[in-house]
PDB file of N, CA and C in Angstrom:
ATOM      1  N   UNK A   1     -48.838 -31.399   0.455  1.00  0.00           N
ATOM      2  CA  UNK A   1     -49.786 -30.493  -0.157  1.00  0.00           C
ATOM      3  C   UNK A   1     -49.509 -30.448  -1.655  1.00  0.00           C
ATOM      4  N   UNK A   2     -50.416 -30.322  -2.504  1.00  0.00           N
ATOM      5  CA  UNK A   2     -50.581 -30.294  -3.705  1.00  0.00           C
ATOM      6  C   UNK A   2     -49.901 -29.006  -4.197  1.00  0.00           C
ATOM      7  N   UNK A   3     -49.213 -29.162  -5.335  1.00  0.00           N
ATOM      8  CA  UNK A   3     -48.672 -27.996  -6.384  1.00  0.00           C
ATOM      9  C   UNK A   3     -49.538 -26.627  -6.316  1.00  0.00           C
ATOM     10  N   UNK A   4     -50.880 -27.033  -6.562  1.00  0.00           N
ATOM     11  CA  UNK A   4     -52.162 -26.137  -7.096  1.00  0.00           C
ATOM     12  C   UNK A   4     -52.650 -25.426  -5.876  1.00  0.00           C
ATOM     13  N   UNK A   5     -52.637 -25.947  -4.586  1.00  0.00           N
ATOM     14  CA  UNK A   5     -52.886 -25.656  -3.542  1.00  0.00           C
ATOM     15  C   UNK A   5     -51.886 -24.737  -2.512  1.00  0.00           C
ATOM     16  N   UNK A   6     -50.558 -24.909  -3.082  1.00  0.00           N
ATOM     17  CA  UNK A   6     -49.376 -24.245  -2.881  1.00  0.00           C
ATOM     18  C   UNK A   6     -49.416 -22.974  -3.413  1.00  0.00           C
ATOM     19  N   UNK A   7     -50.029 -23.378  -4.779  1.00  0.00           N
ATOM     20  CA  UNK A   7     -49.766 -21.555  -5.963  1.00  0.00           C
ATOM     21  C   UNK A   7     -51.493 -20.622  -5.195  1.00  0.00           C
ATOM     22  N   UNK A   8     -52.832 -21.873  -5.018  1.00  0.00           N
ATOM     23  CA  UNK A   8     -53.695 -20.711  -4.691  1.00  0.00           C
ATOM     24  C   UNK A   8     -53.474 -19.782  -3.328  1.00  0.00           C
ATOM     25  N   UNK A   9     -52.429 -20.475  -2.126  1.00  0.00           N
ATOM     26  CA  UNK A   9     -52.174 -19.561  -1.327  1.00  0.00           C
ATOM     27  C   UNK A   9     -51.141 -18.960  -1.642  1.00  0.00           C
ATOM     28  N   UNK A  10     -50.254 -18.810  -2.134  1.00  0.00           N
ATOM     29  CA  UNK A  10     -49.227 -17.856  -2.611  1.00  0.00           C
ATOM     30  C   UNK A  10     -50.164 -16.723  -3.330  1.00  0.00           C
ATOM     31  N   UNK A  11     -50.778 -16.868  -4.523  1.00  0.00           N
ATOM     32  CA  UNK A  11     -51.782 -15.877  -5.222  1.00  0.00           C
ATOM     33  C   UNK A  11     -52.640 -15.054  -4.156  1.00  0.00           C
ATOM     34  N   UNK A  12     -53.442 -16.059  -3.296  1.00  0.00           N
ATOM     35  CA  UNK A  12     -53.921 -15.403  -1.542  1.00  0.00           C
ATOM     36  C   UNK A  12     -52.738 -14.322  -1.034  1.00  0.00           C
ATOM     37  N   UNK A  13     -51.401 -15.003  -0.639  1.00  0.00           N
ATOM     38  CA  UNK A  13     -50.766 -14.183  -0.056  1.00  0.00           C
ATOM     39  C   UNK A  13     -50.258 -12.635  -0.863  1.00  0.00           C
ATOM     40  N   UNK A  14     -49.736 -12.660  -2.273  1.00  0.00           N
ATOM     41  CA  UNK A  14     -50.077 -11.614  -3.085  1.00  0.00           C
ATOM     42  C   UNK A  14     -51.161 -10.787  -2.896  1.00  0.00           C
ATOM     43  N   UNK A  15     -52.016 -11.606  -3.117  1.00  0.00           N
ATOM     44  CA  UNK A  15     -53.503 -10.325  -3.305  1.00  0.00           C
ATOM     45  C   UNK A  15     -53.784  -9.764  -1.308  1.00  0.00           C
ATOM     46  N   UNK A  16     -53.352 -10.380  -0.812  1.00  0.00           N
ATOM     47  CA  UNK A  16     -53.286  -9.745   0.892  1.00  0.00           C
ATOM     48  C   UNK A  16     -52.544  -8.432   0.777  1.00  0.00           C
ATOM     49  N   UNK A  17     -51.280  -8.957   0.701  1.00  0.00           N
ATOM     50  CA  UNK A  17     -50.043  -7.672   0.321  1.00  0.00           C
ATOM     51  C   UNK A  17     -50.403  -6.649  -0.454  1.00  0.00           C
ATOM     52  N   UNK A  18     -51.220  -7.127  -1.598  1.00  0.00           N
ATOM     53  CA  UNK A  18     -51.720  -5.805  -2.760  1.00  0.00           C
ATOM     54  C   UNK A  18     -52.995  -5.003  -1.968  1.00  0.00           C
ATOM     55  N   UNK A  19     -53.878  -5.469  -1.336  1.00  0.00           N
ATOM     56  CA  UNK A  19     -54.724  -5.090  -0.533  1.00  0.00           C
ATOM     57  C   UNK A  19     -54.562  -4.057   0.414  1.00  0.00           C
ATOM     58  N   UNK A  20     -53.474  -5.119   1.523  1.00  0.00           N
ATOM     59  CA  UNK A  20     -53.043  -3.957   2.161  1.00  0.00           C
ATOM     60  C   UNK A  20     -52.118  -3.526   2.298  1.00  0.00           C
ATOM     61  N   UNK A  21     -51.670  -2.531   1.558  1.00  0.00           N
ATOM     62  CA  UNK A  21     -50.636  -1.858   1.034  1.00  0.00           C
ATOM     63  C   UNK A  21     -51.017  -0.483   1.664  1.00  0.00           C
ATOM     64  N   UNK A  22     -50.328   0.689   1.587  1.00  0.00           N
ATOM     65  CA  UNK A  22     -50.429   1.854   2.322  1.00  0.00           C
ATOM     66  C   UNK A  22     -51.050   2.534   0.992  1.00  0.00           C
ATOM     67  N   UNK A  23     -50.902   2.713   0.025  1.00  0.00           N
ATOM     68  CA  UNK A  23     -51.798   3.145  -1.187  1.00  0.00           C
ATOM     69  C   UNK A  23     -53.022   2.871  -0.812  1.00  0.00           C
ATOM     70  N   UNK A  24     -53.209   1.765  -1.615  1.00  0.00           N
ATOM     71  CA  UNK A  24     -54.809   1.630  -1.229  1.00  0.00           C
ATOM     72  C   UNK A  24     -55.675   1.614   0.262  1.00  0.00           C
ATOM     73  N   UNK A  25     -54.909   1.528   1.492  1.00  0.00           N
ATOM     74  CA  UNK A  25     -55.542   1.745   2.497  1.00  0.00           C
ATOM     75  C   UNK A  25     -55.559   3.229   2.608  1.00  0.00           C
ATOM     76  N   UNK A  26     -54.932   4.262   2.468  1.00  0.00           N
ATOM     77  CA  UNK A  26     -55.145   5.049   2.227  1.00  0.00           C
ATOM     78  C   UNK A  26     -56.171   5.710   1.291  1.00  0.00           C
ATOM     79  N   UNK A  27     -57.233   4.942   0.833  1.00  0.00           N
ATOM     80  CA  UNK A  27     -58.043   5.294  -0.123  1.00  0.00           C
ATOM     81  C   UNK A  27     -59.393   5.526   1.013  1.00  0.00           C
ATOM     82  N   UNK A  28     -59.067   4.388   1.925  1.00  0.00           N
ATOM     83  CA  UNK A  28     -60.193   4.147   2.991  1.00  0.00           C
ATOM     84  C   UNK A  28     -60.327   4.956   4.460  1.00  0.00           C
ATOM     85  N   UNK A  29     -59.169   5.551   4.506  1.00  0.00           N
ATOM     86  CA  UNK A  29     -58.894   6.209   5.882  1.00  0.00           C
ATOM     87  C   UNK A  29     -59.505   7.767   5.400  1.00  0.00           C
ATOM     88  N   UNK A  30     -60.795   7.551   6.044  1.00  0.00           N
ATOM     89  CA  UNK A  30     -61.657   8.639   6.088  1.00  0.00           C
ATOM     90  C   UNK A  30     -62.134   8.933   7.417  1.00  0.00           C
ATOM     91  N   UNK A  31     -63.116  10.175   7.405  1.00  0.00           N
ATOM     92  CA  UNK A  31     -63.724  10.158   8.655  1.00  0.00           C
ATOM     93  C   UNK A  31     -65.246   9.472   8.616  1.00  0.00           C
ATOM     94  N   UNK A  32     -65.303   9.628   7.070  1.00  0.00           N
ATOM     95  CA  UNK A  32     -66.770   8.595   7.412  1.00  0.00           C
ATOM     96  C   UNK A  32     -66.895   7.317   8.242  1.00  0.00           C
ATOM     97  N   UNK A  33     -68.368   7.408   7.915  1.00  0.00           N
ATOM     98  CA  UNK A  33     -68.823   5.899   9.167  1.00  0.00           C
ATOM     99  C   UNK A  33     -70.104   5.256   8.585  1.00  0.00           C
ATOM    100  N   UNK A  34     -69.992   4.184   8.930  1.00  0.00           N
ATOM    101  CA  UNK A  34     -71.263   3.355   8.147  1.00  0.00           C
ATOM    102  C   UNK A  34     -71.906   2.327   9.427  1.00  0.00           C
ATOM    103  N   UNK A  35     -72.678   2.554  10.213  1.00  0.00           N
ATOM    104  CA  UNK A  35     -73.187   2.168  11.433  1.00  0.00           C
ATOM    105  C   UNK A  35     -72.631   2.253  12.403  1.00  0.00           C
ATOM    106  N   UNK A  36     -71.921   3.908  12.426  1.00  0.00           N
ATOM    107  CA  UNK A  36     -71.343   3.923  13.838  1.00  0.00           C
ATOM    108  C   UNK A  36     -69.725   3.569  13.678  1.00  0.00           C
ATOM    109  N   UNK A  37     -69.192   2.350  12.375  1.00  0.00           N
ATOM    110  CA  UNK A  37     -67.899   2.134  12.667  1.00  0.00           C
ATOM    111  C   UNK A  37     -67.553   2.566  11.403  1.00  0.00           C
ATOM    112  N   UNK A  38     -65.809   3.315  11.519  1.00  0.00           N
ATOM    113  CA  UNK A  38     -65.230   3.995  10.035  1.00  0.00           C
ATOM    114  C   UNK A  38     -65.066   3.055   9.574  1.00  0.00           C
ATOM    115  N   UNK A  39     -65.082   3.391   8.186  1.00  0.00           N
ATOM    116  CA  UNK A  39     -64.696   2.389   6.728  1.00  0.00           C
ATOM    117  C   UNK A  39     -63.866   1.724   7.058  1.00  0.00           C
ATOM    118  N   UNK A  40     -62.584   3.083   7.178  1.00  0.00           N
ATOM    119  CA  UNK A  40     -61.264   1.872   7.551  1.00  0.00           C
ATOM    120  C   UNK A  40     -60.986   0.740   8.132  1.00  0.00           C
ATOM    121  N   UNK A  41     -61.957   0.515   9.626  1.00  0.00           N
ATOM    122  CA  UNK A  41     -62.202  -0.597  10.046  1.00  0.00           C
ATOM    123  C   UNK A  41     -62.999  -1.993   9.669  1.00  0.00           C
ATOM    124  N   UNK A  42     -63.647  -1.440   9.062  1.00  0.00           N
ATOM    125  CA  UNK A  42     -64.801  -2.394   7.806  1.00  0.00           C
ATOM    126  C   UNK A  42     -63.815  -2.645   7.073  1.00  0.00           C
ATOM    127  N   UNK A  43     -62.810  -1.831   5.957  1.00  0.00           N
ATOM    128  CA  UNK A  43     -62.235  -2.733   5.113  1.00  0.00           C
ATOM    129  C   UNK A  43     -61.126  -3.794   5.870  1.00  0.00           C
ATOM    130  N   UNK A  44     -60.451  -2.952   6.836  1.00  0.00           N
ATOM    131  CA  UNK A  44     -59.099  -3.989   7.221  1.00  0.00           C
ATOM    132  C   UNK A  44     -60.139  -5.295   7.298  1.00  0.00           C
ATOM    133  N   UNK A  45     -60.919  -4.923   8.189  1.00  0.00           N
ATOM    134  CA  UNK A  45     -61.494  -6.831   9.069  1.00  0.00           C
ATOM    135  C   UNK A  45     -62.357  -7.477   7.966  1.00  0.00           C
ATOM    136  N   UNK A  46     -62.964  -6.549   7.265  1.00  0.00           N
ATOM    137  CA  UNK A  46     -63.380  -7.972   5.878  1.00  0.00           C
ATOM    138  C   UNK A  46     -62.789  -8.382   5.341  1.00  0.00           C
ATOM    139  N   UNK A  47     -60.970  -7.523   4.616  1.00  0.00           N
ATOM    140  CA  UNK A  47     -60.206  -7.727   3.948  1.00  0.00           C
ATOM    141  C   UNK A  47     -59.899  -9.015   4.915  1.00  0.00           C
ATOM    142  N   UNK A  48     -59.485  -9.019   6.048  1.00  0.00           N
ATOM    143  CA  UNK A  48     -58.899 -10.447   6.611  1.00  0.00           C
ATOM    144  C   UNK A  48     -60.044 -11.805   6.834  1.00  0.00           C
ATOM    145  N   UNK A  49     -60.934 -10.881   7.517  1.00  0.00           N
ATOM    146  CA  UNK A  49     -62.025 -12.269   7.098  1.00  0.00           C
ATOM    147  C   UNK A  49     -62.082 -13.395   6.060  1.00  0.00           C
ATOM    148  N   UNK A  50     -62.533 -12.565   4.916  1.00  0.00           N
ATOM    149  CA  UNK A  50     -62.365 -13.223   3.448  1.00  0.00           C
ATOM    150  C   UNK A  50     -61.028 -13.869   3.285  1.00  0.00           C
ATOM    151  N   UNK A  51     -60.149 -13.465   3.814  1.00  0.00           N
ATOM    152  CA  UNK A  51     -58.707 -14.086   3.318  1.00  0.00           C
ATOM    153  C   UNK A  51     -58.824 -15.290   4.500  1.00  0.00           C
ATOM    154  N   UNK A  52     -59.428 -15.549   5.428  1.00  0.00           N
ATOM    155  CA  UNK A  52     -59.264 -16.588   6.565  1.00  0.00           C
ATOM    156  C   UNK A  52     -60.448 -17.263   5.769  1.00  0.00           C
ATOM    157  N   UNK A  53     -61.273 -17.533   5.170  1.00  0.00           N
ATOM    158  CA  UNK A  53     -62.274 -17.547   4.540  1.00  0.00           C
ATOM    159  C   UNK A  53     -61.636 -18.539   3.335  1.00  0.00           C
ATOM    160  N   UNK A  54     -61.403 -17.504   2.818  1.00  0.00           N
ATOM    161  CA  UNK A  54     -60.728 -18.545   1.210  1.00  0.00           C
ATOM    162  C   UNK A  54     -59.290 -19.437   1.552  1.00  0.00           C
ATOM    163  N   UNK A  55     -58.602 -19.467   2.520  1.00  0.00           N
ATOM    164  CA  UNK A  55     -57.941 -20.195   2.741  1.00  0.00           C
ATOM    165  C   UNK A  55     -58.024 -21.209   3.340  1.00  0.00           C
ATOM    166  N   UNK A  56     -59.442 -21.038   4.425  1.00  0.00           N
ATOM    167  CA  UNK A  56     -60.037 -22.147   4.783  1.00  0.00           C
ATOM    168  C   UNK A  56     -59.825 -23.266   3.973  1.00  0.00           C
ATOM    169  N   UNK A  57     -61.192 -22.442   3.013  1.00  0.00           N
ATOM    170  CA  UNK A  57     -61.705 -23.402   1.741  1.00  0.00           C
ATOM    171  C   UNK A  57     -60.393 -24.000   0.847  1.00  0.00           C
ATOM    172  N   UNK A  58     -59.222 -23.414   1.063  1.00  0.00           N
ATOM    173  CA  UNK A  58     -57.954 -24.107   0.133  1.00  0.00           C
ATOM    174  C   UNK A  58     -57.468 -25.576   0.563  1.00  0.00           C
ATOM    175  N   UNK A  59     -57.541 -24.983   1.872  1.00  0.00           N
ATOM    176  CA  UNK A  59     -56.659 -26.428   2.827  1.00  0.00           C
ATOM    177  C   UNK A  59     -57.691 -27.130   3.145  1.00  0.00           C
ATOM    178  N   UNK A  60     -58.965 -27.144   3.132  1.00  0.00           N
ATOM    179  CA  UNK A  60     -59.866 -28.524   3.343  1.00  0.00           C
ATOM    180  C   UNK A  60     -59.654 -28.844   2.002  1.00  0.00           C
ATOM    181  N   UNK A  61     -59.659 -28.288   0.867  1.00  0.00           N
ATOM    182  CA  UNK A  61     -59.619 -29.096  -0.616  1.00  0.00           C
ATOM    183  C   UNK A  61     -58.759 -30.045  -0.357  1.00  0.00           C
ATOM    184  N   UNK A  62     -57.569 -29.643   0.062  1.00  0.00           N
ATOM    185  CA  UNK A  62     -56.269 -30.184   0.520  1.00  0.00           C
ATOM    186  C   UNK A  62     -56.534 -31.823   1.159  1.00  0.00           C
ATOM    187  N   UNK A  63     -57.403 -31.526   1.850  1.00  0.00           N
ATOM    188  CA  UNK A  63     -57.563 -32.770   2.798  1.00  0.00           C
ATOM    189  C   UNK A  63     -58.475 -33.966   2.907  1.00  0.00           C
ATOM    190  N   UNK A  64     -59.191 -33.228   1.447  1.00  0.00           N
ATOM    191  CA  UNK A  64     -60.046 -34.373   1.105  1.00  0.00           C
ATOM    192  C   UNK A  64     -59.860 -35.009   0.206  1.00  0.00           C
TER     193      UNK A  64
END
């Protein structure tokens, strides 16, 4: 694996950790709801989506 491809998932794995951190999830743990499901659950699973998402896109760079 490439140098560059090494540092964009390390920077990925940082910004995961900064994400979800107990600070800022704590910003989201409400009782609101936005179609029935709380925030909190909307942010954790997009927060990981997007991160399965952009890492995808790292390691096919990787492989082509």
């Amino acid at each position: 694996m490439k140098k560059r491809h090494q540092q964009k998932l390390v920077v990925l794995t940082v910004f995961l950790f900064l994400t979800l951190n107990i600070p800022l999830l704590l910003l989201f743990d409400s009782s609101e709801a936005f179609i029935g499901i709380p925030i909190f659950y909307i942010y954790i699973f997009s927060i990981w989506a997007c991160s399965i998402l952009v890492s995808l896109f790292i390691v096919n760079r990787y492989y082509e």
